[in-house]
Protein backbone atom coordinates (compact mmCIF):
# COMPACT_ATOMS: atom_id res chain seq x y z
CA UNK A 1 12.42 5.06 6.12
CA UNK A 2 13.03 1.46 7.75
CA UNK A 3 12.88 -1.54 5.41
CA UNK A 4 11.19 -3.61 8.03
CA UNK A 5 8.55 -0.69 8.61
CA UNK A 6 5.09 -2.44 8.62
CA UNK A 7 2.02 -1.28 5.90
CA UNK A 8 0.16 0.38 8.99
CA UNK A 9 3.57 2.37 10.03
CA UNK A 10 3.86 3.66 6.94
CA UNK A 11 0.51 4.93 6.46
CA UNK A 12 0.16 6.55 9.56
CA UNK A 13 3.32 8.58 8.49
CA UNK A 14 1.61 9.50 5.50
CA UNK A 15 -1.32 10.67 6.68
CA UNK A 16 0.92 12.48 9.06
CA UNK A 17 2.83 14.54 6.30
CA UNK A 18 -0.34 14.91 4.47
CA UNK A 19 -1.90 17.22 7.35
CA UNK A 20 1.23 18.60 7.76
CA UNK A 21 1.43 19.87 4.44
CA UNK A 22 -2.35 20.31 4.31
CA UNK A 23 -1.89 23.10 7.27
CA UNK A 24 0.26 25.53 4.59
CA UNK A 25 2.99 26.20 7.61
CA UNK A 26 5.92 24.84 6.73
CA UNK A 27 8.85 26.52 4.71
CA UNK A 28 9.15 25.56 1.17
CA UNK A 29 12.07 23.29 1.34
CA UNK A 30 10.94 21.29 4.80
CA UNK A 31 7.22 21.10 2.38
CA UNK A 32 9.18 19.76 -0.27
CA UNK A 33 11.37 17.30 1.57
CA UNK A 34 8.48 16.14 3.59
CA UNK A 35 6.00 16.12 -0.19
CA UNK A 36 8.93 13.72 -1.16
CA UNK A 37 8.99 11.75 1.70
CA UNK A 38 5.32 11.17 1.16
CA UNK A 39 5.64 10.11 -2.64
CA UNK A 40 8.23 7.35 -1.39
CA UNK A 41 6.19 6.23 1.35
CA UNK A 42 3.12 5.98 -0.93
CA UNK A 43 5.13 3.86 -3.35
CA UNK A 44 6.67 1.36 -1.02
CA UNK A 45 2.58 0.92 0.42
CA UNK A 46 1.45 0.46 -3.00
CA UNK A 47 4.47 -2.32 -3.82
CA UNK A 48 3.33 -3.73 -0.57
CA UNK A 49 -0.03 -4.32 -1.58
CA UNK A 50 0.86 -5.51 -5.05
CA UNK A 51 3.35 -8.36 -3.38
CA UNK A 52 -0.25 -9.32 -0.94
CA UNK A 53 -2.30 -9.49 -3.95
CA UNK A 54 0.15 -12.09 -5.19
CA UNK A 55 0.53 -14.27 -2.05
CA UNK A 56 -3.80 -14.34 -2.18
CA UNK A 57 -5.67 -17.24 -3.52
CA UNK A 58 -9.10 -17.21 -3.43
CA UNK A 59 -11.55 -20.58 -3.37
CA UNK A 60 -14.23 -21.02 -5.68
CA UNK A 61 -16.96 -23.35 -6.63
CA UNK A 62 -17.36 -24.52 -9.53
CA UNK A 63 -20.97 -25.48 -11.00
CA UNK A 64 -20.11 -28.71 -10.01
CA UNK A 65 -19.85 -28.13 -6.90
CA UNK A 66 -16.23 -28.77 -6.28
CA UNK A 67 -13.97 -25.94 -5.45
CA UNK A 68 -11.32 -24.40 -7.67
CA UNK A 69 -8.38 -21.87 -6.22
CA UNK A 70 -8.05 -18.75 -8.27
CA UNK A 71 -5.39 -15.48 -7.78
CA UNK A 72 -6.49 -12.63 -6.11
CA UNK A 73 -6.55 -11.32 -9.72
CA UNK A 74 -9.12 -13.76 -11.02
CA UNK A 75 -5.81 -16.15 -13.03
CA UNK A 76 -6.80 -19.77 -12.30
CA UNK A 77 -4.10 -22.37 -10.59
């Protein structure tokens, strides 16, 4: 798996070994190589979208009318 490989890239791959193990075909160890290939790839997407969550600030209003930035999470800045 490439470092640089984009969120997209990665899923697509995923969803790739998922119907190829889905189908039942493959030989145990390819099945397991390609199962373990999936868990990784699932974990870098999920640390992906952990590290956007993060980088998100979202702009509210408060009942004041003036605006107040909060995390994706709901933390205030």
């Amino acid at each position: 798996m490439n470092e640089k490989e984009t969120f997209e890239t990665s899923i697509k791959r995923l969803e790739q070994i998922v119907g190829e193990l889905e189908r039942g075909d493959l030989p145990l160890e390819e099945s397991l190589a390609k199962y373990e290939e999936g868990i990784e790839r699932l974990r870098r997407c999920h640390s992906m979208l952990e590290d956007t969550k993060k980088k998100i600030v979202m702009l509210t209003k408060n009942p004041d009318g003036s605006l107040k930035e909060d995390d994706f999470e709901g933390k205030k800045h």
